[in-house]
N, C-alpha and C. Protein backbone atom coordinates (compact mmCIF):
# COMPACT_ATOMS: atom_id res chain seq x y z
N UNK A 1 148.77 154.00 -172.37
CA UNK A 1 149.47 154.52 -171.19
C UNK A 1 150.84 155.06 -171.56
N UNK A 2 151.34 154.33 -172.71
CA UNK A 2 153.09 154.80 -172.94
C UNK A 2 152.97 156.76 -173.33
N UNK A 3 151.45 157.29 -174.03
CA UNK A 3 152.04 158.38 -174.08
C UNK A 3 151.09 159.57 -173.14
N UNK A 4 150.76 158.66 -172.03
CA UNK A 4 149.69 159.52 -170.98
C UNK A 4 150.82 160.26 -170.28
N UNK A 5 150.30 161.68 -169.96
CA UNK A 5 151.36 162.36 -169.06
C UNK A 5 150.51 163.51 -168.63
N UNK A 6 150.60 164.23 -167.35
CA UNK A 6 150.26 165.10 -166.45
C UNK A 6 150.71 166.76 -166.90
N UNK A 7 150.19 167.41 -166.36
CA UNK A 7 150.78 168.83 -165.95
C UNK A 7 151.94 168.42 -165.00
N UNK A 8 152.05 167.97 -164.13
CA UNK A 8 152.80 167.95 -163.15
C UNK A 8 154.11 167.09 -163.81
N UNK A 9 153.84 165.99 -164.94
CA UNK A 9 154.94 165.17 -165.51
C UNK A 9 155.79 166.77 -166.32
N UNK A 10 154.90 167.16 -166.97
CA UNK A 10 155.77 168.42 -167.50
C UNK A 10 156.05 169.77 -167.05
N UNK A 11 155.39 169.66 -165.88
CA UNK A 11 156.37 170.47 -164.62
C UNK A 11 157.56 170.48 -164.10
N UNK A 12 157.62 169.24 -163.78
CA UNK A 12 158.82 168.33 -162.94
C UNK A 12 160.14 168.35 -164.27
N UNK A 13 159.55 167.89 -165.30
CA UNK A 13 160.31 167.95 -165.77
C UNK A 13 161.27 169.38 -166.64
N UNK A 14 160.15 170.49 -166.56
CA UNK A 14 160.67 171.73 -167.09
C UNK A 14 161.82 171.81 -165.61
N UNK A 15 161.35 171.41 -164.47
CA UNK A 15 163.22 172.19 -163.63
C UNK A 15 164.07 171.27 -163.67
N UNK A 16 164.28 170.29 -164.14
CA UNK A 16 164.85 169.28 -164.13
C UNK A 16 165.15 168.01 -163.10
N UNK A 17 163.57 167.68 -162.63
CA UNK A 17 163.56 166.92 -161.83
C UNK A 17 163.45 165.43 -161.97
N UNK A 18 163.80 164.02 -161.53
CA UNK A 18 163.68 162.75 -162.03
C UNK A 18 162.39 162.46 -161.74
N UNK A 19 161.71 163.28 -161.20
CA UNK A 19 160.22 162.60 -160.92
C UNK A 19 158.96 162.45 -161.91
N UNK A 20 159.76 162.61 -162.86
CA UNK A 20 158.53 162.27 -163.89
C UNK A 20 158.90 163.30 -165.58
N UNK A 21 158.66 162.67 -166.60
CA UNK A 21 158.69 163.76 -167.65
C UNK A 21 157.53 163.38 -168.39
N UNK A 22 157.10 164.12 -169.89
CA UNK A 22 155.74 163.70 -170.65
C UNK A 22 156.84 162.02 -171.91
N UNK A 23 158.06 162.15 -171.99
CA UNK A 23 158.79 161.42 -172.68
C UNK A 23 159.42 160.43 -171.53
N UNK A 24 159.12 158.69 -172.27
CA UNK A 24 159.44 157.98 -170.88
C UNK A 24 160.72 157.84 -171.42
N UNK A 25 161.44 157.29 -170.33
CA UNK A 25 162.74 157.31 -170.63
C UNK A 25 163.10 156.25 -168.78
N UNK A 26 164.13 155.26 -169.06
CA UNK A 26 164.77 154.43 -168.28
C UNK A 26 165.50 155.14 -167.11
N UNK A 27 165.62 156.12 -167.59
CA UNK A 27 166.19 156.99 -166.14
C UNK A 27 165.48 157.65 -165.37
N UNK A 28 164.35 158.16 -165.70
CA UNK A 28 163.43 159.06 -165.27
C UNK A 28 162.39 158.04 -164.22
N UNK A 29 161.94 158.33 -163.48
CA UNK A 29 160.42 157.91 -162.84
C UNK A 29 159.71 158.28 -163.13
N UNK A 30 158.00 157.59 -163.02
CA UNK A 30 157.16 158.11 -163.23
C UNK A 30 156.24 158.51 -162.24
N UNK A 31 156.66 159.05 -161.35
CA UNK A 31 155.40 159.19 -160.12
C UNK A 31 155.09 160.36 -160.37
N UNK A 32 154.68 161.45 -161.07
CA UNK A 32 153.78 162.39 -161.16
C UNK A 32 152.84 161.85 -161.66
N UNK A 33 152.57 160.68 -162.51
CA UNK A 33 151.35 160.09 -163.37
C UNK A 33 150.38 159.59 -161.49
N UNK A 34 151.32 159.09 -160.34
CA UNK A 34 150.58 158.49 -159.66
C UNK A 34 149.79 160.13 -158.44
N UNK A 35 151.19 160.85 -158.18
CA UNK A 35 150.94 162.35 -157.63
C UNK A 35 150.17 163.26 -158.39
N UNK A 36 149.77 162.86 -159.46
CA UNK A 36 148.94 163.88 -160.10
C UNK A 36 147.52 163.19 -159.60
N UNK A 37 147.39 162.22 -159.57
CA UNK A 37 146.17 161.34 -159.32
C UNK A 37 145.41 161.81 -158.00
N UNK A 38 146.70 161.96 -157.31
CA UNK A 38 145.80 162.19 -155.61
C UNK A 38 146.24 163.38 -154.95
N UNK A 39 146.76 163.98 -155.90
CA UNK A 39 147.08 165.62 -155.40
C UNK A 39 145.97 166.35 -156.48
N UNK A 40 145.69 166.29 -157.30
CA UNK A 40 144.90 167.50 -158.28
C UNK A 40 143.75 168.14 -157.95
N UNK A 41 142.84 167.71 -156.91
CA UNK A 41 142.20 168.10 -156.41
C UNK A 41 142.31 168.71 -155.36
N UNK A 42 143.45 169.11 -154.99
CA UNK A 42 144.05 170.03 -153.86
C UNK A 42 144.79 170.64 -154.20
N UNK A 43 145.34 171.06 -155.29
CA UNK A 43 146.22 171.70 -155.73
C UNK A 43 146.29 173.48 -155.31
N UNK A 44 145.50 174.17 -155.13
CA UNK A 44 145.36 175.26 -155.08
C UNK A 44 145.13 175.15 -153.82
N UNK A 45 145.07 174.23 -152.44
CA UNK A 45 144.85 174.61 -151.34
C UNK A 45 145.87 175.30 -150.79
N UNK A 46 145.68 175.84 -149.42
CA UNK A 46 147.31 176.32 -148.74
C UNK A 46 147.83 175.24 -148.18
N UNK A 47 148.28 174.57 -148.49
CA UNK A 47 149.24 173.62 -147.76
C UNK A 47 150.68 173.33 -147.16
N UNK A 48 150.92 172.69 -146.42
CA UNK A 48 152.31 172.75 -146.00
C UNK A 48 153.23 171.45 -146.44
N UNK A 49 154.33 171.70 -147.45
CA UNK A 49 154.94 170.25 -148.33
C UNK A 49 156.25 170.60 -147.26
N UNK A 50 156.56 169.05 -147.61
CA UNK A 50 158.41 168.73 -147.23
C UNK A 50 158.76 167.84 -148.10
N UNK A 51 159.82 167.87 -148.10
CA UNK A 51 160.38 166.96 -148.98
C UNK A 51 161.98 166.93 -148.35
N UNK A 52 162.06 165.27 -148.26
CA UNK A 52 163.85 165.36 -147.52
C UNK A 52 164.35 164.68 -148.67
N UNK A 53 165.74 165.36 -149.32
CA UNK A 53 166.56 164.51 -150.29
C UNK A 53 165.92 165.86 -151.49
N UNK A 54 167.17 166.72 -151.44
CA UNK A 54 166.95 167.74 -152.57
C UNK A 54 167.96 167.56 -153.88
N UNK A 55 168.58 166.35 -154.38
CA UNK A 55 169.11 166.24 -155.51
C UNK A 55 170.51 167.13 -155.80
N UNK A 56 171.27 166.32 -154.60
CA UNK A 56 172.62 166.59 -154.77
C UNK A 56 173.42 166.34 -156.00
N UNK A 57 174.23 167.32 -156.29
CA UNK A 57 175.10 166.88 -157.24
C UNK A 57 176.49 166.46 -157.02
N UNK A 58 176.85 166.07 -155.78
CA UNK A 58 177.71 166.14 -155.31
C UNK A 58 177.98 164.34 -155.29
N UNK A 59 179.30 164.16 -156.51
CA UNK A 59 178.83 162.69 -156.52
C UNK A 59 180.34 161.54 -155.19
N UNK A 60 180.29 162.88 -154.34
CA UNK A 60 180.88 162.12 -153.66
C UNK A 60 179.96 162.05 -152.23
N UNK A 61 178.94 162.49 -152.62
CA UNK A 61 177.69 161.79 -151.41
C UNK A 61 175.91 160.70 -151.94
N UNK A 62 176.16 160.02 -151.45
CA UNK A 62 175.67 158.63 -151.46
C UNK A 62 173.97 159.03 -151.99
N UNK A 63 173.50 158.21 -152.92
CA UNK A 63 172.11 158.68 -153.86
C UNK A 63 172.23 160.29 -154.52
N UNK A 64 173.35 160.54 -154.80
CA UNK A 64 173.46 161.35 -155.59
C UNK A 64 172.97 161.49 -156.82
N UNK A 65 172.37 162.41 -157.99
CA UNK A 65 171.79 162.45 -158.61
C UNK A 65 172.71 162.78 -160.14
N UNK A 66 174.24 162.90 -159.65
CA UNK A 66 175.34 162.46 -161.06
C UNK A 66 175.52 164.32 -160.91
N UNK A 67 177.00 164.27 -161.38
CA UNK A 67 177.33 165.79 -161.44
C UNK A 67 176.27 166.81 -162.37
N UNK A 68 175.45 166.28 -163.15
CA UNK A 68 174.90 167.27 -163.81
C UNK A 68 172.99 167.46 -163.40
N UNK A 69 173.18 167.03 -162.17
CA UNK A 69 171.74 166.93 -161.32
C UNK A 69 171.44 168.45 -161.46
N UNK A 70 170.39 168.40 -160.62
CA UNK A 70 170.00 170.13 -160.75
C UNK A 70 168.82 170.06 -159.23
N UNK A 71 169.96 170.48 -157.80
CA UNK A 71 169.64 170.33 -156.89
C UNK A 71 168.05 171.23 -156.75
N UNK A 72 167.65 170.85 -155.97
CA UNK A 72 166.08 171.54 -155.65
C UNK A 72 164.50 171.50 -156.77
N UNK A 73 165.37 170.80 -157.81
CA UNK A 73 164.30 170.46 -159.27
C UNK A 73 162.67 170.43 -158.40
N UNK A 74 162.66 169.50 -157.83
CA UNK A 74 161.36 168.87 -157.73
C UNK A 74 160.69 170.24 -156.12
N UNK A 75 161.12 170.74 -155.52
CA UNK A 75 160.94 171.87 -155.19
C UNK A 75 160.46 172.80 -155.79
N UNK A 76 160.64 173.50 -156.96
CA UNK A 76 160.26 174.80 -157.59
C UNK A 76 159.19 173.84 -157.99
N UNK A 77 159.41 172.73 -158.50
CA UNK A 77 158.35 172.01 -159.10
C UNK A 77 157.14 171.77 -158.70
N UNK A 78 157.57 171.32 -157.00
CA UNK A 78 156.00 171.31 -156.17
C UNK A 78 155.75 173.11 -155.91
N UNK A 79 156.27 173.76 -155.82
CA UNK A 79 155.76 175.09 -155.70
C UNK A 79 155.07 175.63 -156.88
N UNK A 80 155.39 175.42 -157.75
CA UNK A 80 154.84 175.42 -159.15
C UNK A 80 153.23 174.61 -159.54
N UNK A 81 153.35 173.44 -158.97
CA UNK A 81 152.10 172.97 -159.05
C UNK A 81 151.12 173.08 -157.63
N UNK A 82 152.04 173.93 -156.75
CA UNK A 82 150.97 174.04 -155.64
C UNK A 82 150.88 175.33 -155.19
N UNK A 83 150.19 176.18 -155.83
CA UNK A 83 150.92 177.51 -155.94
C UNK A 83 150.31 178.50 -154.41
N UNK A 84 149.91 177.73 -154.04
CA UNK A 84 149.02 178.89 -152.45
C UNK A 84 149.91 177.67 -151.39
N UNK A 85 150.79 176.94 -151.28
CA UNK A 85 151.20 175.96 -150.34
C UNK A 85 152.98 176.73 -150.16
N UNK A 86 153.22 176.03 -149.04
CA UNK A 86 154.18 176.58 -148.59
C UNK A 86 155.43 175.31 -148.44
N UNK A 87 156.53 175.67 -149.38
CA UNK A 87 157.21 174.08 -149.52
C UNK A 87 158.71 174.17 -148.79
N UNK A 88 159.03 173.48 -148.03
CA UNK A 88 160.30 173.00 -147.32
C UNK A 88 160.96 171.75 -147.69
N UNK A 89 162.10 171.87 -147.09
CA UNK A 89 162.92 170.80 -147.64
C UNK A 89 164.44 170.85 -146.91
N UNK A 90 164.61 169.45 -147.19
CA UNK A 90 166.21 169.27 -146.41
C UNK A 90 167.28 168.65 -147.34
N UNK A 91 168.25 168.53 -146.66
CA UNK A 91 169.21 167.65 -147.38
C UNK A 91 170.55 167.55 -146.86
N UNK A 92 171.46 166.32 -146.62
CA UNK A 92 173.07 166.32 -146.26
C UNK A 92 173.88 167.25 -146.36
N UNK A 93 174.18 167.62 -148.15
CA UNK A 93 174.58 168.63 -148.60
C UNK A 93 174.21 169.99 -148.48
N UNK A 94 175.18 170.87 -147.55
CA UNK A 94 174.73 172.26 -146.62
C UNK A 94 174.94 172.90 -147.99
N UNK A 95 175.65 172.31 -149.02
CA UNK A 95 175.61 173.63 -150.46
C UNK A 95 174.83 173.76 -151.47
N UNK A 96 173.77 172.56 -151.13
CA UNK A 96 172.81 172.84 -152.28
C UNK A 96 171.52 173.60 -151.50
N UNK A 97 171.30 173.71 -149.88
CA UNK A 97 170.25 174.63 -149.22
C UNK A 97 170.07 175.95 -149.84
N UNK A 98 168.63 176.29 -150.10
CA UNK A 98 168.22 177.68 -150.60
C UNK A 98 167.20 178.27 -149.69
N UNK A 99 166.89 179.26 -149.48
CA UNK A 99 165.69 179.73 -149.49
C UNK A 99 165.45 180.99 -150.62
N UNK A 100 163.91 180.95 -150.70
CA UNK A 100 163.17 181.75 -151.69
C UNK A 100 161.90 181.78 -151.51
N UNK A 101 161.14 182.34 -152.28
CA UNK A 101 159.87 182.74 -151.85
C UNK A 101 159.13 181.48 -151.58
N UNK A 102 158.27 181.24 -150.95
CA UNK A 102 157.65 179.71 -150.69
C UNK A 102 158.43 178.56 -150.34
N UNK A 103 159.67 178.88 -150.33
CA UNK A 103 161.11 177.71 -150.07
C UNK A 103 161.65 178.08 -149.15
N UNK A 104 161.62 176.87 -148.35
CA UNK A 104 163.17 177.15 -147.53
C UNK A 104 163.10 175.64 -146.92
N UNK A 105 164.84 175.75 -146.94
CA UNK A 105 165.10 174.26 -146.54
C UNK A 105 166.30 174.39 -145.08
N UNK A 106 166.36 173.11 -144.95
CA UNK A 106 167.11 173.46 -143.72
C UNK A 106 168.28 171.91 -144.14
N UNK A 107 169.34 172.02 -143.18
CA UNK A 107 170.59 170.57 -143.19
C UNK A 107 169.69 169.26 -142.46
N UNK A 108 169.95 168.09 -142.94
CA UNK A 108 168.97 167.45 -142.17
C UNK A 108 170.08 165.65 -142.72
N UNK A 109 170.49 165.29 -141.05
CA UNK A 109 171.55 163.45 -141.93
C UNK A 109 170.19 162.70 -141.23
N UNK A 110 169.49 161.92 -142.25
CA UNK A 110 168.33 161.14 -142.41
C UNK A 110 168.49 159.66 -141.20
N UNK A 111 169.63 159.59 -140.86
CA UNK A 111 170.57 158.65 -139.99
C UNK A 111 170.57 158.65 -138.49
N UNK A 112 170.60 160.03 -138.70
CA UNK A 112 170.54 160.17 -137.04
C UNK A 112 169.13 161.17 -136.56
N UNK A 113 168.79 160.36 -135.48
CA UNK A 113 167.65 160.81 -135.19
C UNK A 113 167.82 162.31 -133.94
N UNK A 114 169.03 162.34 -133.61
CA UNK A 114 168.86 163.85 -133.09
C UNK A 114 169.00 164.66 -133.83
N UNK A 115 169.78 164.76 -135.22
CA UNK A 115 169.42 165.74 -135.77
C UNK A 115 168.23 166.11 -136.61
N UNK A 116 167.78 165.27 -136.84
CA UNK A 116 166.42 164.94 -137.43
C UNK A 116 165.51 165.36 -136.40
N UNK A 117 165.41 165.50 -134.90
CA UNK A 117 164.53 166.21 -134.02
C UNK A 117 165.19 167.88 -133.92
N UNK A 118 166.35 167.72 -134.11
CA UNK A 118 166.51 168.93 -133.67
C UNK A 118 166.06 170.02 -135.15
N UNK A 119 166.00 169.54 -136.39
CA UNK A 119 165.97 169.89 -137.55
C UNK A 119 164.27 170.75 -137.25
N UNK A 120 163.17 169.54 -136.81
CA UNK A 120 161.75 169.53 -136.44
C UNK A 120 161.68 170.90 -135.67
N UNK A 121 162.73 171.21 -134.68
CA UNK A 121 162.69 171.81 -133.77
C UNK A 121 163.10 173.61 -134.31
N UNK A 122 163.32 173.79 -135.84
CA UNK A 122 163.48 174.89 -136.21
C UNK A 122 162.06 175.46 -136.03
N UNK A 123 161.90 176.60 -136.03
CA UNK A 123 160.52 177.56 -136.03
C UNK A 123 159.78 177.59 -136.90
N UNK A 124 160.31 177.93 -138.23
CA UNK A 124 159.45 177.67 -139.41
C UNK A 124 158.61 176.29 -139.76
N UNK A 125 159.38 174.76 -138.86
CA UNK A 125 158.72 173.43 -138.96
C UNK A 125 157.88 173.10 -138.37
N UNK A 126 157.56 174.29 -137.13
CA UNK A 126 156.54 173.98 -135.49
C UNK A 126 155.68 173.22 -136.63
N UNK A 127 154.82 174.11 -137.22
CA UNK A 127 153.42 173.13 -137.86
C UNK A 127 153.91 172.25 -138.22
N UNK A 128 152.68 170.85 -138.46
CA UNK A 128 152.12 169.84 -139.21
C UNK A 128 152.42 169.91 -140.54
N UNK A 129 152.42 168.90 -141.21
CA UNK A 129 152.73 168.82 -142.52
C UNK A 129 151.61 168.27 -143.76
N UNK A 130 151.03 168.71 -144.91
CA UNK A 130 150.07 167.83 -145.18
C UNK A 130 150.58 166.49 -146.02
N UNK A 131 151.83 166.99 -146.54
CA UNK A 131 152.66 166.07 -147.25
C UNK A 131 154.30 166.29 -146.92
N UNK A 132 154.43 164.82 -147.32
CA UNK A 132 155.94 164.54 -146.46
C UNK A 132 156.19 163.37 -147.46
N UNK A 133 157.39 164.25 -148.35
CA UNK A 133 157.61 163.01 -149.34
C UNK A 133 159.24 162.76 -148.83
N UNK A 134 159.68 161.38 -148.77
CA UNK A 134 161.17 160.77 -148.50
C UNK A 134 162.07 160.78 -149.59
N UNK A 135 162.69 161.46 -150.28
CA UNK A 135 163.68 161.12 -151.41
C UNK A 135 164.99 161.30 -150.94
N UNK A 136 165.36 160.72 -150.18
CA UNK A 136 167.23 161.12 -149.05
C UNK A 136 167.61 159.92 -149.69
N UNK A 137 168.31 159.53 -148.45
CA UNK A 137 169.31 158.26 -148.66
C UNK A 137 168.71 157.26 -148.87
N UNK A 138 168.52 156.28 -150.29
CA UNK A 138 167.60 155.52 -150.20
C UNK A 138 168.22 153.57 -149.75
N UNK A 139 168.07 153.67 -148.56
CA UNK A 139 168.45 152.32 -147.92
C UNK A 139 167.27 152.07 -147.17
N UNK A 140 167.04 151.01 -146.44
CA UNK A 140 165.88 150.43 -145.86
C UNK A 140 166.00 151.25 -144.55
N UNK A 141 167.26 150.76 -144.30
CA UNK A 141 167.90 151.94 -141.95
C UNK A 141 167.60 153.28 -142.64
N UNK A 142 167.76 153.89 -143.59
CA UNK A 142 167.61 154.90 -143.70
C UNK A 142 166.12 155.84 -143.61
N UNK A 143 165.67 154.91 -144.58
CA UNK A 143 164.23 155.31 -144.60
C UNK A 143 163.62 154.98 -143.26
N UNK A 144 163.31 153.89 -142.54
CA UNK A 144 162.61 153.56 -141.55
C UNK A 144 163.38 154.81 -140.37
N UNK A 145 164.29 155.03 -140.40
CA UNK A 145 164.98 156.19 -139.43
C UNK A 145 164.21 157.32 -139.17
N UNK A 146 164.40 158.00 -140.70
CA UNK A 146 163.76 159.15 -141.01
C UNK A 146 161.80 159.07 -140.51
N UNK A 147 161.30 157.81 -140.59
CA UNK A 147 159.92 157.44 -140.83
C UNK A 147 159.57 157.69 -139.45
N UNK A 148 160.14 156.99 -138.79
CA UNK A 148 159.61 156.90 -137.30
C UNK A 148 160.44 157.88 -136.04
N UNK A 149 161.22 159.12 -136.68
CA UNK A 149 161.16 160.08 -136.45
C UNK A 149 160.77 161.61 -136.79
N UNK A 150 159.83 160.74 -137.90
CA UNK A 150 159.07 162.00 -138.33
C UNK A 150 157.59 162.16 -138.80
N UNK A 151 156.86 161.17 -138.68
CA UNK A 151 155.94 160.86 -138.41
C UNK A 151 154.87 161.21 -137.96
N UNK A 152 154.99 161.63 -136.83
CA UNK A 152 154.21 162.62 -136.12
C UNK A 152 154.36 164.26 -136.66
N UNK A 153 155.00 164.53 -137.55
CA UNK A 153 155.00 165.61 -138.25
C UNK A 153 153.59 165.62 -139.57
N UNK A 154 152.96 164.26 -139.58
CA UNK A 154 151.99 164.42 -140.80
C UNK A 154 150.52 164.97 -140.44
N UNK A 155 149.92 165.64 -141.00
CA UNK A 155 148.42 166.14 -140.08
C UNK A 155 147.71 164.93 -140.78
N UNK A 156 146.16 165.08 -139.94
CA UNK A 156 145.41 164.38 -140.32
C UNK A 156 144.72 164.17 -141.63
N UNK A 157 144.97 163.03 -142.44
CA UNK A 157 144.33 163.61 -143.89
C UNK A 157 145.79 163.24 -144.72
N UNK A 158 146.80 163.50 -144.46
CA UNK A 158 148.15 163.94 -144.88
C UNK A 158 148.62 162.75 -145.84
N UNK A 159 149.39 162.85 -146.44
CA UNK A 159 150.65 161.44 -146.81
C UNK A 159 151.46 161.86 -146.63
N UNK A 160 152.58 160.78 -146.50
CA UNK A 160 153.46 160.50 -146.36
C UNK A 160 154.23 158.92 -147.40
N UNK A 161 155.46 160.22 -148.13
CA UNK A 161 155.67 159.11 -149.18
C UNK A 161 157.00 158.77 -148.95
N UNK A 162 157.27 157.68 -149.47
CA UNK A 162 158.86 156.67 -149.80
C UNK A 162 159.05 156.49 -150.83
N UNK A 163 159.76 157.62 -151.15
CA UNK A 163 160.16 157.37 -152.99
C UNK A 163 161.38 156.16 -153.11
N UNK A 164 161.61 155.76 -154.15
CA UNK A 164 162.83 154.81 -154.92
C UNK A 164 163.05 153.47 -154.11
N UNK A 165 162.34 153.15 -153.64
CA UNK A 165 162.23 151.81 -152.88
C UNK A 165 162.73 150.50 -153.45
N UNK A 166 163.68 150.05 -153.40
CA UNK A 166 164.35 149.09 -154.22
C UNK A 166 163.91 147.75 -153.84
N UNK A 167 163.36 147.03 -155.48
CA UNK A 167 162.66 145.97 -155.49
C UNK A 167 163.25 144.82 -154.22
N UNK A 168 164.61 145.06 -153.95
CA UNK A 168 165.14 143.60 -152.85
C UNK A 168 164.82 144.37 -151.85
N UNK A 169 164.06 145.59 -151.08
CA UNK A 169 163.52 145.63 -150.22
C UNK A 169 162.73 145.74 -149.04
N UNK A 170 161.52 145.53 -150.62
CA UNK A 170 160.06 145.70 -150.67
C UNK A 170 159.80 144.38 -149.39
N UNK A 171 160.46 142.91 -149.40
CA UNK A 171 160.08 142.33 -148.38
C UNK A 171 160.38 142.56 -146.93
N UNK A 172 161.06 143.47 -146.92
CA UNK A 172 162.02 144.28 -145.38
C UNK A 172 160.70 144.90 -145.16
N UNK A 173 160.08 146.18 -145.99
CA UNK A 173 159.21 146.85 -145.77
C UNK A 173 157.57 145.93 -145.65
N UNK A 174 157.61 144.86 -145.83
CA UNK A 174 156.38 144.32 -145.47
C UNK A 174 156.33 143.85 -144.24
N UNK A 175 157.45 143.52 -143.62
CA UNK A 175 158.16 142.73 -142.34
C UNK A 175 157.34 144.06 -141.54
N UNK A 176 158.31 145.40 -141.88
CA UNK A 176 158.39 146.66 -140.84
C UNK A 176 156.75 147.15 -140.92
N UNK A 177 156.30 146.99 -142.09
CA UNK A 177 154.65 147.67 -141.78
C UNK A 177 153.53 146.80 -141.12
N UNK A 178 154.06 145.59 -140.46
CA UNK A 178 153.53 144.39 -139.60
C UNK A 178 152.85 145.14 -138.49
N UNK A 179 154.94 145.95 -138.17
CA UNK A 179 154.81 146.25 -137.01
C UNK A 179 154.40 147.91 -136.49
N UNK A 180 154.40 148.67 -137.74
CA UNK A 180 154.05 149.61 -137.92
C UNK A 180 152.57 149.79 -137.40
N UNK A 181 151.91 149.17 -138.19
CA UNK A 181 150.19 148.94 -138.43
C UNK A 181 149.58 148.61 -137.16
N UNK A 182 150.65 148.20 -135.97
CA UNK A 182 150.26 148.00 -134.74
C UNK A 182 150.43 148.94 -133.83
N UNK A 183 151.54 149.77 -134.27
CA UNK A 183 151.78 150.80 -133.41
C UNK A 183 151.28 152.76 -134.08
N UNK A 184 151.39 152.75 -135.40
CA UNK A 184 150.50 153.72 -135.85
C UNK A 184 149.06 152.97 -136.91
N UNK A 185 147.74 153.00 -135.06
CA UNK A 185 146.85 152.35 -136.17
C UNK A 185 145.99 153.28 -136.91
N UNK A 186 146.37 154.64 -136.93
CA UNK A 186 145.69 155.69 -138.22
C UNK A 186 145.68 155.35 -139.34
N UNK A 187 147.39 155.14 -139.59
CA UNK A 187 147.96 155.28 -141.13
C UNK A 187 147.80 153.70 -141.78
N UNK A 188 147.33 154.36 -143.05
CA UNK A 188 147.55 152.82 -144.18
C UNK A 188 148.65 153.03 -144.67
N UNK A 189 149.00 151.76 -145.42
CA UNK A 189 149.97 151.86 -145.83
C UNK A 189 150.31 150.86 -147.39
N UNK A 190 150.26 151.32 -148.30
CA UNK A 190 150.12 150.55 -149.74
C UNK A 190 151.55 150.96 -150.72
N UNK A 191 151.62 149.96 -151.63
CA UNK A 191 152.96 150.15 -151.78
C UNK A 191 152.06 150.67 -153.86
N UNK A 192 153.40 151.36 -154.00
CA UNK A 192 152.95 151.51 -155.71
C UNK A 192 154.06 150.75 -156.50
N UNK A 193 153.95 149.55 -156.79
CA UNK A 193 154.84 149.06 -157.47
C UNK A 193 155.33 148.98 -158.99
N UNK A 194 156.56 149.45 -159.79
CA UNK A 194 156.67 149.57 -160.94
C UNK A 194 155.24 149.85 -161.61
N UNK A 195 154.26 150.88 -161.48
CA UNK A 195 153.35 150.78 -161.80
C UNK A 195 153.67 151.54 -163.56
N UNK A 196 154.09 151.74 -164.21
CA UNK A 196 154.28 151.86 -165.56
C UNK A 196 155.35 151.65 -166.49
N UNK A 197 156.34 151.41 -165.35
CA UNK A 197 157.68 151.03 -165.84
C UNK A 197 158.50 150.21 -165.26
N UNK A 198 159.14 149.15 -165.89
CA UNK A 198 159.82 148.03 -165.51
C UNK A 198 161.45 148.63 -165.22
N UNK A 199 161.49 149.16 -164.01
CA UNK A 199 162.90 149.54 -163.42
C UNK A 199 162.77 149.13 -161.91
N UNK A 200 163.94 148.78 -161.57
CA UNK A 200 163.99 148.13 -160.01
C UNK A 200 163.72 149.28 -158.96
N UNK A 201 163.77 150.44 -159.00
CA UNK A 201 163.35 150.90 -158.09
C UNK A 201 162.46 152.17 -158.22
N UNK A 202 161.62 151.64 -159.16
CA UNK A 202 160.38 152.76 -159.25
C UNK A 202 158.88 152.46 -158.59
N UNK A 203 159.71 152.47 -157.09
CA UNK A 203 158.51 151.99 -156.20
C UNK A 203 158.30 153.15 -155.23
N UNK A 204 156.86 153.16 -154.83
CA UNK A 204 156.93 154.16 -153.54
C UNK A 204 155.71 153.23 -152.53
N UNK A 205 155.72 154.00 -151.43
CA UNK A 205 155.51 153.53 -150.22
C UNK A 205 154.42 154.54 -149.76
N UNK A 206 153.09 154.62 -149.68
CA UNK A 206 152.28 155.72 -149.91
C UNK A 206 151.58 155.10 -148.05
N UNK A 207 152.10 156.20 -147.59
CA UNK A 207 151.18 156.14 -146.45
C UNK A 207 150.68 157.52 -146.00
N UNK A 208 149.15 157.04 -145.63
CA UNK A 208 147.65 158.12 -145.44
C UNK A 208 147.35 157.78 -144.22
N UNK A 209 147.74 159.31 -143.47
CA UNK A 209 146.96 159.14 -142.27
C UNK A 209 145.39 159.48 -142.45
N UNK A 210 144.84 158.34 -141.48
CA UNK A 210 142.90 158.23 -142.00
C UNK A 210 142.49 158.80 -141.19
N UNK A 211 141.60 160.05 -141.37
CA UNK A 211 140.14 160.74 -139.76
C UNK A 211 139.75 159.70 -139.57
């Protein structure tokens, strides 16, 4: 397993994204080894991606990715490995927003839930989403914020992911998917824990809405 790696590990990592490289390394994650797994067989569909938390470099805002980040990495990256899909994205920082061909992102504070509806409420977002990955502010209020105001943005079939999930609050998130599982009873919900590498927060939170 130490030297298994994806197209998508050496995707991610040609724009300079933390989501995965073919060389492991303590800083890096490895979730393209797990996104290559259950995306590759869809890869060429038309699909519709989001992704909130575009890799600020701005290290005076909170989960910043260190002055020499390289905002939007994992963007060109999913456009790159999804090449007929159509990819969006948000983020705090109004100076790292781009648009480009297959891209466009919009301002989006993961915190507050009116702007987070009103964000939904741009034109280009009307549709459903087939994937909806979380990489923003990574706190527990944060994530559950963003989750259960956006939610209803996933189509049927879809995931919805929680990247960097920090090991002290994996038991918060077992508490909240109690109550989750009662009130959205579509979606499962399974956690991927340190699955190749021993770092505290190389966890994600993989939830599938089921037909």
């Amino acid at each position: 397993m130490d030297n298994y790696y994806t197209d998508l590990c050496k995707i991610m990592a040609h724009y300079g994204s933390d989501k995965g490289h073919p060389i492991k390394s303590s800083r890096i994650h490895d979730y393209t080894l797990f996104y290559h797994s259950i995306f590759k067989e869809i890869k060429i569909n038309h699909l519709r991606i989001f992704e909130l938390g575009l890799g600020t470099n701005n290290t005076n805002i909170k989960s910043n990715m260190g002055s020499n980040g390289k905002p939007c990495a994992s963007l060109y990256g999913w456009r790159h490995f999804f090449p007929n899909s159509k990819v969006f994205g948000a983020d705090i920082d109004k100076d790292i927003l781009i648009t480009f061909p297959n891209i466009k992102t919009y301002y989006c504070d993961q915190t507050n839930p009116k702007i987070i509806k009103h964000m939904w409420d741009e034109p280009l977002l009307n549709e459903n989403f087939d994937i909806i990955i979380e990489d923003g502010l990574h706190t527990f209020e944060a994530n559950v914020c963003f989750f259960e105001n956006s939610i209803h943005k996933l189509n049927e079939n879809g995931y919805y992911i929680i990247e960097d999930i920090h090991d002290s609050n994996i038991n918060l998130f077992y508490d909240k998917i109690k109550k989750w599982e009662i009130v959205y009873p579509n979606l499962t919900f399974n956690f991927v824990l340190n699955a190749y590498m021993n770092r505290d927060d190389n966890n994600l939170l993989v939830i599938h809405y089921e037909i």
